[in-house]
N, C-alpha and C. Protein backbone atom coordinates (compact mmCIF):
# COMPACT_ATOMS: atom_id res chain seq x y z
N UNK A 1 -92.40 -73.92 155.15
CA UNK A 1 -93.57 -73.09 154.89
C UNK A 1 -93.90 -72.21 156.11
N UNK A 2 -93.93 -72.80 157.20
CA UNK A 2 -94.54 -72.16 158.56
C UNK A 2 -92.98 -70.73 158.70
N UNK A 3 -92.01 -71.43 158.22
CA UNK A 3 -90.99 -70.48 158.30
C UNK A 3 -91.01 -68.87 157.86
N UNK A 4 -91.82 -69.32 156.36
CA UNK A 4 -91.97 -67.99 155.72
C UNK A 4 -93.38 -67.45 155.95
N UNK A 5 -94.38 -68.21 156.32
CA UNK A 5 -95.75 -67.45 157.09
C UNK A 5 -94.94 -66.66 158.42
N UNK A 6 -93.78 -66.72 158.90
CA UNK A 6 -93.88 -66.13 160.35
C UNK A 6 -93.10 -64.93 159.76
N UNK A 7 -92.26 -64.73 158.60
CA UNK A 7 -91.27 -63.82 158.01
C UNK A 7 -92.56 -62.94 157.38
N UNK A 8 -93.37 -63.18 156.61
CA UNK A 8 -94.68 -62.08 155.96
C UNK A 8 -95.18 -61.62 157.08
N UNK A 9 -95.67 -62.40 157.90
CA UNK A 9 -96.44 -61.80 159.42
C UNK A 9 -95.31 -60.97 159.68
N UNK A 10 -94.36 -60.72 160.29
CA UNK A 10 -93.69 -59.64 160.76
C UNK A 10 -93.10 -58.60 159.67
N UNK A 11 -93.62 -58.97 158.34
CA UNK A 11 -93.45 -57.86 157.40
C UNK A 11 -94.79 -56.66 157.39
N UNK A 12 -95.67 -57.46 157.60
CA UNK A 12 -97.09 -56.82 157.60
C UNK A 12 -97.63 -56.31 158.81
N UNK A 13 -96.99 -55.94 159.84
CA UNK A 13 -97.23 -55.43 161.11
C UNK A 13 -98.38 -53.97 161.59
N UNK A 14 -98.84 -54.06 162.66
CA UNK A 14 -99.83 -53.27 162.18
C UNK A 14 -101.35 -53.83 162.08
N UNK A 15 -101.97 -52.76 161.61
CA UNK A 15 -103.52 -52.82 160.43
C UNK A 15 -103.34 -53.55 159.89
N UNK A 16 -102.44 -54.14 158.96
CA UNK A 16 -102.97 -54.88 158.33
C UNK A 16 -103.25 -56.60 158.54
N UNK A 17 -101.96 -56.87 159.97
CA UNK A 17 -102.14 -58.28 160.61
C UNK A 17 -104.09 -57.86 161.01
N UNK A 18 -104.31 -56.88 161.87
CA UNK A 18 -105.53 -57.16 162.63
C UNK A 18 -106.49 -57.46 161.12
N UNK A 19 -106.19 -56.64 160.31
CA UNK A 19 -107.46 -56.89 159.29
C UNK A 19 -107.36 -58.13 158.21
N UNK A 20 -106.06 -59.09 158.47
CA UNK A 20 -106.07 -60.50 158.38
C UNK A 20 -106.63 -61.15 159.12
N UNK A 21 -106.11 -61.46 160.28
CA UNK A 21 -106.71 -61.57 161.79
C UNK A 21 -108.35 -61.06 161.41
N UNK A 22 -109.02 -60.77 161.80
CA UNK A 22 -110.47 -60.47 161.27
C UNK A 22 -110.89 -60.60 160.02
N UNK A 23 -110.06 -61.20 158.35
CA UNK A 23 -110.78 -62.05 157.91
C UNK A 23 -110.58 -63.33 157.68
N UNK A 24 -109.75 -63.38 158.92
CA UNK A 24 -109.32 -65.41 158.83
C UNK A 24 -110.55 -66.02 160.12
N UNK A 25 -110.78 -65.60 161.11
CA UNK A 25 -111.76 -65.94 162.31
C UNK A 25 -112.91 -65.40 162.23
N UNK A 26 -113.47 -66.23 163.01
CA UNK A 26 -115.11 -66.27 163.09
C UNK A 26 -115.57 -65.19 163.68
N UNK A 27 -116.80 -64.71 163.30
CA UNK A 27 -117.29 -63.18 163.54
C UNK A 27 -118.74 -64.18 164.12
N UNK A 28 -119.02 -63.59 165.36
CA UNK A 28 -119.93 -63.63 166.40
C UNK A 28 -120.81 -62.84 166.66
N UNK A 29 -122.33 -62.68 167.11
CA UNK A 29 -123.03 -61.76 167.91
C UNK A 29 -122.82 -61.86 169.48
N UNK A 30 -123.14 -61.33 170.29
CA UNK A 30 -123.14 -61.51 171.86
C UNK A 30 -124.13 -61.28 172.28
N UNK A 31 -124.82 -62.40 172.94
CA UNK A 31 -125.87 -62.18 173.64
C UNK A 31 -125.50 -62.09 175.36
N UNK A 32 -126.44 -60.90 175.74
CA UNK A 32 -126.06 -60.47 176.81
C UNK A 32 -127.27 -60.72 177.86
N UNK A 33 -127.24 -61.22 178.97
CA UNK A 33 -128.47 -61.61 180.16
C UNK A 33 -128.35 -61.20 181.12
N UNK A 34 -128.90 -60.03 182.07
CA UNK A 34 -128.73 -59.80 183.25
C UNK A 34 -130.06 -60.36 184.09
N UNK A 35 -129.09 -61.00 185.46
CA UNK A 35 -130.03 -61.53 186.32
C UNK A 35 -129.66 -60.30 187.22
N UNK A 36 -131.30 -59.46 187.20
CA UNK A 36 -131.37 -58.05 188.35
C UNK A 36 -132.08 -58.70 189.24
N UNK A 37 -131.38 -58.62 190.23
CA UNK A 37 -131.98 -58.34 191.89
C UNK A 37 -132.68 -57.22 192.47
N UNK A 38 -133.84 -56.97 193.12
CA UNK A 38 -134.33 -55.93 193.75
C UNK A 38 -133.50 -55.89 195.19
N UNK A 39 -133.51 -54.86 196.16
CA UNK A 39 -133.13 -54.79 197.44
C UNK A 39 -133.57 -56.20 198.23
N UNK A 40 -134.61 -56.17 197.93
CA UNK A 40 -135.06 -57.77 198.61
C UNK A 40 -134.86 -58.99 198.34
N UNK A 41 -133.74 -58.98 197.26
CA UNK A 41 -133.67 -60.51 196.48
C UNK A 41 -134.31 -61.34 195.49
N UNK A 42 -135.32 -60.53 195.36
CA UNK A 42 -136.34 -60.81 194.70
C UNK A 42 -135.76 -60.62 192.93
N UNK A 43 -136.20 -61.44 191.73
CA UNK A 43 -135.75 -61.82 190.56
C UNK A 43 -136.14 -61.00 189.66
N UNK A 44 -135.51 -60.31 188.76
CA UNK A 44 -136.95 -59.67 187.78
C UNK A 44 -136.89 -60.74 186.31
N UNK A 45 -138.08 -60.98 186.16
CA UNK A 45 -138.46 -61.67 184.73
C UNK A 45 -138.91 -61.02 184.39
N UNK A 46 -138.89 -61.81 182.67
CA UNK A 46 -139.95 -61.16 181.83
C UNK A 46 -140.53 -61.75 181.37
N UNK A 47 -141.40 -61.62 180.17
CA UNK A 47 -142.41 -62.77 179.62
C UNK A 47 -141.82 -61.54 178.11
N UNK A 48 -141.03 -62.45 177.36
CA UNK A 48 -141.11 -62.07 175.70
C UNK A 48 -142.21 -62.62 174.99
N UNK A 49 -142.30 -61.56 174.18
CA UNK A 49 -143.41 -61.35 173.19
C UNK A 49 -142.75 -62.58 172.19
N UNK A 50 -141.77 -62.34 171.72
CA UNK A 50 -140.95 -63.43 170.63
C UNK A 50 -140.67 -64.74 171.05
N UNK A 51 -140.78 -65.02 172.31
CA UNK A 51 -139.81 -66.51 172.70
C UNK A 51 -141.19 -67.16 172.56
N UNK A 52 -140.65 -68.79 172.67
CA UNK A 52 -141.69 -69.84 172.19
C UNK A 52 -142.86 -69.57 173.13
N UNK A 53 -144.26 -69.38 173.08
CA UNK A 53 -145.45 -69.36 173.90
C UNK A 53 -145.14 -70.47 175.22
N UNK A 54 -144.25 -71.37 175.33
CA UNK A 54 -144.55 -72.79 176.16
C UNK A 54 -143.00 -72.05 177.24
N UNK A 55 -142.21 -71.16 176.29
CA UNK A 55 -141.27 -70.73 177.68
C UNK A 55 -140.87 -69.43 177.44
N UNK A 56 -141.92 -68.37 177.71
CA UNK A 56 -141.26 -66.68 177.46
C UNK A 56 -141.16 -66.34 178.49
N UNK A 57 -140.74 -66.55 179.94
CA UNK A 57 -140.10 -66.00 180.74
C UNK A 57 -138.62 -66.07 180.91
N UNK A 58 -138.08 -65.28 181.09
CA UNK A 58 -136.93 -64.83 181.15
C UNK A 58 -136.04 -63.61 181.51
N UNK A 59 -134.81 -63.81 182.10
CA UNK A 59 -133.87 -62.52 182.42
C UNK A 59 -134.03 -61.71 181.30
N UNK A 60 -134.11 -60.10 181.73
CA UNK A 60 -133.76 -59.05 180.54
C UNK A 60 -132.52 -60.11 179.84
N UNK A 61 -132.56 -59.39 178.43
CA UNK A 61 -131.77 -59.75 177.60
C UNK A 61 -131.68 -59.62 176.14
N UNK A 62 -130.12 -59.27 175.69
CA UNK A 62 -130.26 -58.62 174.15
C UNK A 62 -128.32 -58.61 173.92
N UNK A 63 -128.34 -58.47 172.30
CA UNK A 63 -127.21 -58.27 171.77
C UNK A 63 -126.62 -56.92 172.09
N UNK A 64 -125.44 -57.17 172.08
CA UNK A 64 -124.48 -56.06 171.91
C UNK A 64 -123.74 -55.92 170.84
N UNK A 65 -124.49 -54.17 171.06
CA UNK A 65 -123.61 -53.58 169.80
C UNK A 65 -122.81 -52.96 169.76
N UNK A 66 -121.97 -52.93 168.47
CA UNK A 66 -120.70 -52.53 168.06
C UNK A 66 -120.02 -51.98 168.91
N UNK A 67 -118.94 -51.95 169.62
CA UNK A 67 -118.28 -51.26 170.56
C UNK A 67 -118.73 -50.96 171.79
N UNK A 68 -119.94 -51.67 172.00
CA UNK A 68 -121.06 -51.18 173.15
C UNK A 68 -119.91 -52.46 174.42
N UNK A 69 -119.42 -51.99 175.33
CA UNK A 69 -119.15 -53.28 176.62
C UNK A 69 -120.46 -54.42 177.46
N UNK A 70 -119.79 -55.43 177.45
CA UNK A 70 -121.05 -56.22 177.99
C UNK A 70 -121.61 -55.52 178.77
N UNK A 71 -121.60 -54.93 180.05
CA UNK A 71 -122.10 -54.13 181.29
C UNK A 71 -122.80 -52.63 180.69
N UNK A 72 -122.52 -52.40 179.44
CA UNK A 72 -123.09 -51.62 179.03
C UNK A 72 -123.95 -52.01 178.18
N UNK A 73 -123.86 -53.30 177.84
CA UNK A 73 -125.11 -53.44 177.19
C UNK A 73 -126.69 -53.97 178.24
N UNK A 74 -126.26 -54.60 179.28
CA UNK A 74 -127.05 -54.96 180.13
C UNK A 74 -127.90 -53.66 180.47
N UNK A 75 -126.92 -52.90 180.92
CA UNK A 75 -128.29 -51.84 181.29
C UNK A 75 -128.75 -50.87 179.98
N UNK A 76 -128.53 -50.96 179.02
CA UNK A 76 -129.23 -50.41 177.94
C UNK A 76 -130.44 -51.45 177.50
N UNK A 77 -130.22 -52.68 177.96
CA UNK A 77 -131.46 -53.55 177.72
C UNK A 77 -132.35 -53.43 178.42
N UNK A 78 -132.02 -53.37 179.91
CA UNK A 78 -133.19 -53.46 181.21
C UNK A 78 -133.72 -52.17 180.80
N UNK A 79 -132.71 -51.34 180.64
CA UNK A 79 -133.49 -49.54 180.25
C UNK A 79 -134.94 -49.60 179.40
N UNK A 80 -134.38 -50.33 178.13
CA UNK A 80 -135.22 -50.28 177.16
C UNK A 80 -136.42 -51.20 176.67
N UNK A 81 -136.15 -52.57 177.43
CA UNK A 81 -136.92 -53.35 178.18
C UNK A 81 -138.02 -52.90 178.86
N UNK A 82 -137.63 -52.00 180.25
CA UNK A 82 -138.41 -52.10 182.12
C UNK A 82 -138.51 -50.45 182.07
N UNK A 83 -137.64 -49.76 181.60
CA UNK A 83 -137.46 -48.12 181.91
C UNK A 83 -136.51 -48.31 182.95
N UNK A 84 -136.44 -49.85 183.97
CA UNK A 84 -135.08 -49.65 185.22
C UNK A 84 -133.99 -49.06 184.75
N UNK A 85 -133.16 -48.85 185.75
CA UNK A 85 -131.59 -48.57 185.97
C UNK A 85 -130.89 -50.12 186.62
N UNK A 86 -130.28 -50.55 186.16
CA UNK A 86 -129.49 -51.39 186.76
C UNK A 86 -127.83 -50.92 187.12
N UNK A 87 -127.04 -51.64 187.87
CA UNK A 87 -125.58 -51.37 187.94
C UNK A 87 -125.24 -53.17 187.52
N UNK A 88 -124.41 -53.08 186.61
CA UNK A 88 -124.45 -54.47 186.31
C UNK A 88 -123.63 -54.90 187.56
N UNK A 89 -123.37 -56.52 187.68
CA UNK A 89 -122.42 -56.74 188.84
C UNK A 89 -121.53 -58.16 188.33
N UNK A 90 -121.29 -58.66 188.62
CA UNK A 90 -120.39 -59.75 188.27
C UNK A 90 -120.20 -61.02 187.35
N UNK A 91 -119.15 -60.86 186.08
CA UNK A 91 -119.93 -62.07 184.92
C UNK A 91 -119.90 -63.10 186.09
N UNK A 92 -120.86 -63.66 185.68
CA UNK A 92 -121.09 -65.29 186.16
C UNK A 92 -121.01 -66.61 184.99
N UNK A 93 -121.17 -66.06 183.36
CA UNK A 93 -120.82 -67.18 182.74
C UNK A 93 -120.83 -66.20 181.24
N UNK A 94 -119.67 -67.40 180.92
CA UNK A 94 -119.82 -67.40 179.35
C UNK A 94 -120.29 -68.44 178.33
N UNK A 95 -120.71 -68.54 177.77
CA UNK A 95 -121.19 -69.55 176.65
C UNK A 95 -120.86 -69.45 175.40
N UNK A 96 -119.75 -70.52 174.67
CA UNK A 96 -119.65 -70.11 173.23
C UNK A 96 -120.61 -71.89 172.57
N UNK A 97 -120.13 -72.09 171.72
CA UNK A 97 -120.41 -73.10 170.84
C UNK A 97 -121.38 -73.18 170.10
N UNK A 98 -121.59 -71.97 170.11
CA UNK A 98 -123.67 -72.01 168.88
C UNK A 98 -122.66 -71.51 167.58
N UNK A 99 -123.15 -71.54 166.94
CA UNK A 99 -123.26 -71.25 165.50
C UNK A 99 -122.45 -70.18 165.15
N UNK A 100 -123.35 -68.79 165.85
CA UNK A 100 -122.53 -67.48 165.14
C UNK A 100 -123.07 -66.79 166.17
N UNK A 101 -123.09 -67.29 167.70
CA UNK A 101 -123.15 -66.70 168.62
C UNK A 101 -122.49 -66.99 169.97
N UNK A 102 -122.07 -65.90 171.33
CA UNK A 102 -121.75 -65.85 172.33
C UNK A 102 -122.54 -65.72 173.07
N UNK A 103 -122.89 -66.20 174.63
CA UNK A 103 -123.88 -66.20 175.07
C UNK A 103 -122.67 -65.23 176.78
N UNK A 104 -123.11 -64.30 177.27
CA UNK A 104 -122.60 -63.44 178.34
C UNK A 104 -123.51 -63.45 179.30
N UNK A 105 -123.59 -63.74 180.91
CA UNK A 105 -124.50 -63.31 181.87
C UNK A 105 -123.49 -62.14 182.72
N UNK A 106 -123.94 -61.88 183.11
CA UNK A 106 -124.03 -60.89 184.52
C UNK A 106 -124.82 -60.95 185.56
N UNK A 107 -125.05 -60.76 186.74
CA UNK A 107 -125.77 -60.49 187.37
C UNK A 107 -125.91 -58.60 187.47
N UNK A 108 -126.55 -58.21 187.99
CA UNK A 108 -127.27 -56.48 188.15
C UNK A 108 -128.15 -56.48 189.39
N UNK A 109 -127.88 -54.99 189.62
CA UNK A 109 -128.38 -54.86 190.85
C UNK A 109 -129.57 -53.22 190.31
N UNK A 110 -130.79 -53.58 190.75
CA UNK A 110 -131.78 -52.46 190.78
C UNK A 110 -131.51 -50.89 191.35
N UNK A 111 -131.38 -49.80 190.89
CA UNK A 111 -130.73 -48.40 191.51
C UNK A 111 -132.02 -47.47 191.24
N UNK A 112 -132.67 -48.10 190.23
CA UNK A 112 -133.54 -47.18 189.99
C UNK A 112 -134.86 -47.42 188.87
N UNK A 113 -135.38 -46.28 188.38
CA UNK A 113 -136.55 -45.76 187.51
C UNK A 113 -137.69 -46.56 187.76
N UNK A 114 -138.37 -46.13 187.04
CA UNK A 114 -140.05 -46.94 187.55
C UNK A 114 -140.61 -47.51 186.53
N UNK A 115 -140.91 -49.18 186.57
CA UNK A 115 -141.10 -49.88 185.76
C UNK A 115 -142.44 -49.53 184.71
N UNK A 116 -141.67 -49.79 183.52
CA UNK A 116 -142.39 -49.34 182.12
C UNK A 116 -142.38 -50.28 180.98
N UNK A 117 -142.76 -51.44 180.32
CA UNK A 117 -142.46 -52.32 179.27
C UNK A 117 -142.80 -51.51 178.42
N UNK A 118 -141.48 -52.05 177.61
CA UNK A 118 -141.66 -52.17 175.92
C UNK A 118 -142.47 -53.09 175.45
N UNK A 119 -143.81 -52.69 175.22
CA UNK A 119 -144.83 -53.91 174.67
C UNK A 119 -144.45 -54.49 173.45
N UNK A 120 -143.61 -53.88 172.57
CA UNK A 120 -143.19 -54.18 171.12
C UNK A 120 -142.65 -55.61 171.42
N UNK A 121 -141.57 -55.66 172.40
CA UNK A 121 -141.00 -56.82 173.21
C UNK A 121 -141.38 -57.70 174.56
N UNK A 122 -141.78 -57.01 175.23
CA UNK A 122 -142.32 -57.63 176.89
C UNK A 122 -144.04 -57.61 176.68
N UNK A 123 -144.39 -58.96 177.23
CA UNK A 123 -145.37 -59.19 177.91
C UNK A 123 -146.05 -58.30 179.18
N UNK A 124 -144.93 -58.90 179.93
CA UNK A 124 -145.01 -58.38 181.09
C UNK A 124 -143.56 -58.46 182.07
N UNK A 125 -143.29 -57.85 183.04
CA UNK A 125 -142.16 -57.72 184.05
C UNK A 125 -142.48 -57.99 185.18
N UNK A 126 -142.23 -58.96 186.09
CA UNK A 126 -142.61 -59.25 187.60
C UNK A 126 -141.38 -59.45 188.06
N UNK A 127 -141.33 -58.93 189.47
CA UNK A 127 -140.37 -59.76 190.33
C UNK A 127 -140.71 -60.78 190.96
N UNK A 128 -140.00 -61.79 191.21
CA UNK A 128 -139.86 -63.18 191.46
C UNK A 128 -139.25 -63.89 192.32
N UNK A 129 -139.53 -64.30 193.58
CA UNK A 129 -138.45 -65.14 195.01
C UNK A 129 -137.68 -66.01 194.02
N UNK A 130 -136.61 -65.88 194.12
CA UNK A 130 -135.77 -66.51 193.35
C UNK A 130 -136.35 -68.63 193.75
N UNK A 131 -136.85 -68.83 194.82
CA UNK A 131 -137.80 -69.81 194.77
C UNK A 131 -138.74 -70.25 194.91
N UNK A 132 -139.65 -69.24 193.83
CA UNK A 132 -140.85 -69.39 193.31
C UNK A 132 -140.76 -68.37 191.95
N UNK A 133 -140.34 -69.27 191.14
CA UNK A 133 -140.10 -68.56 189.99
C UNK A 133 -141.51 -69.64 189.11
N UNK A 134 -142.07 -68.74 188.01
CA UNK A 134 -143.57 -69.29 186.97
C UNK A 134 -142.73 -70.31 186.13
N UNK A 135 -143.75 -71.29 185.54
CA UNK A 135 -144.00 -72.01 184.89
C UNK A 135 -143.55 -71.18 183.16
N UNK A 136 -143.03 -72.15 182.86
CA UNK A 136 -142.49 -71.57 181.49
C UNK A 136 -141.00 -70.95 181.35
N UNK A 137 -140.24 -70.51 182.57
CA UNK A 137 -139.15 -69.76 182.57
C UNK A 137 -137.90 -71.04 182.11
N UNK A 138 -136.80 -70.19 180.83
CA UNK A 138 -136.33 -70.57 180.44
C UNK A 138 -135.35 -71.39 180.93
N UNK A 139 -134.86 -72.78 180.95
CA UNK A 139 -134.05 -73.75 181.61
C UNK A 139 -132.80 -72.64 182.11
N UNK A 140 -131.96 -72.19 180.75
CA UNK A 140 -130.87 -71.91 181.14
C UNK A 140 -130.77 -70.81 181.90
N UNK A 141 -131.78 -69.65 181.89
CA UNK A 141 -132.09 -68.47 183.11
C UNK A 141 -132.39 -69.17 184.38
N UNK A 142 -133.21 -70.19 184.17
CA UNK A 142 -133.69 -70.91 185.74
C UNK A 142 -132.24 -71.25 186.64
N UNK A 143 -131.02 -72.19 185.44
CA UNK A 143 -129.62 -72.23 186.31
C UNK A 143 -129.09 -71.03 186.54
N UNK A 144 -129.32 -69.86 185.67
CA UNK A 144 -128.35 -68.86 186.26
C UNK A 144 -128.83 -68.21 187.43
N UNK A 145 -130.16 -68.08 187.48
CA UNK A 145 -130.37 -67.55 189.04
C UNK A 145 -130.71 -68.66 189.89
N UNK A 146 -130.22 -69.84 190.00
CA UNK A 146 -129.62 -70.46 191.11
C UNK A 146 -128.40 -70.24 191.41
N UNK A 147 -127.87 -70.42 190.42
CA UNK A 147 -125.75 -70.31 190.68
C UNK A 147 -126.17 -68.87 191.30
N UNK A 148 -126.66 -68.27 190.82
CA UNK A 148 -126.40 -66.41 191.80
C UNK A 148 -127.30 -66.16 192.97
N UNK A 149 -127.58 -67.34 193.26
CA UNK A 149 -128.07 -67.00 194.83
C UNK A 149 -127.33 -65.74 195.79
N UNK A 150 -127.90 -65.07 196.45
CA UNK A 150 -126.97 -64.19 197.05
C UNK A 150 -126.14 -65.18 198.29
């Protein structure tokens, strides 16, 4: 059997393996988190409007879309988030095993614009000593800006 699955696969070469290949495997969202640094080291959080009342602080953060690159999605979030500019900077982790999602960090570095929330989404935006970060901030943001200590 495996004999003649490998004889059709090299008959079907091409488009049409990838568009087997994409409907035999699992289709994912990506969630994307940048931990931005100011010049001073200092953290930026946020406080979401959507996350549970007991922990809405947290790194910018949002899905990526269609063809969008992780590093490009980071700073289209902080953009649309803060009004900042970020330069993203180095993955620091991946996360799979949820359901029908990927979980991506980065760290980012501050270049620019002058802070503006999206109230639709943000509370509020503060920067933060990476130790003295508020009450409520999300476990798994709290490890990623330890591991990224400078």
């Amino acid at each position: 059997m495996k004999t003649i699955i490998a004889r059709l696969w090299r008959l079907i070469r091409g488009p049409l393996q990838w568009r087997v290949l994409w409907l035999w495997h699992a289709k994912f969202m990506v969630g994307v988190t940048g931990i931005v640094r100011d010049g001073e080291g200092r953290v930026l959080l946020l406080r979401h409007r959507m996350w549970p009342p007991d922990r809405q602080w947290g790194c910018p953060t949002g899905y990526a879309d269609k063809g969008e690159t992780f590093e490009d999605t980071i700073v289209r979030e902080v953009r649309e988030e803060t009004g900042l500019q970020v330069k993203p900077g180095r993955l620091v982790q991946v996360t799979s095993g949820y359901r029908l999602r990927v979980e991506v960090a980065y760290t980012a570095h501050l270049t620019g614009g002058t802070l503006a929330i999206d109230s639709t989404e943000i509370l509020e935006a503060t920067w933060f000593s990476p130790h003295n970060l508020p009450e409520g901030v999300q476990e798994s943001h709290r490890l990623l800006i330890q591991r990224t200590q400078p």
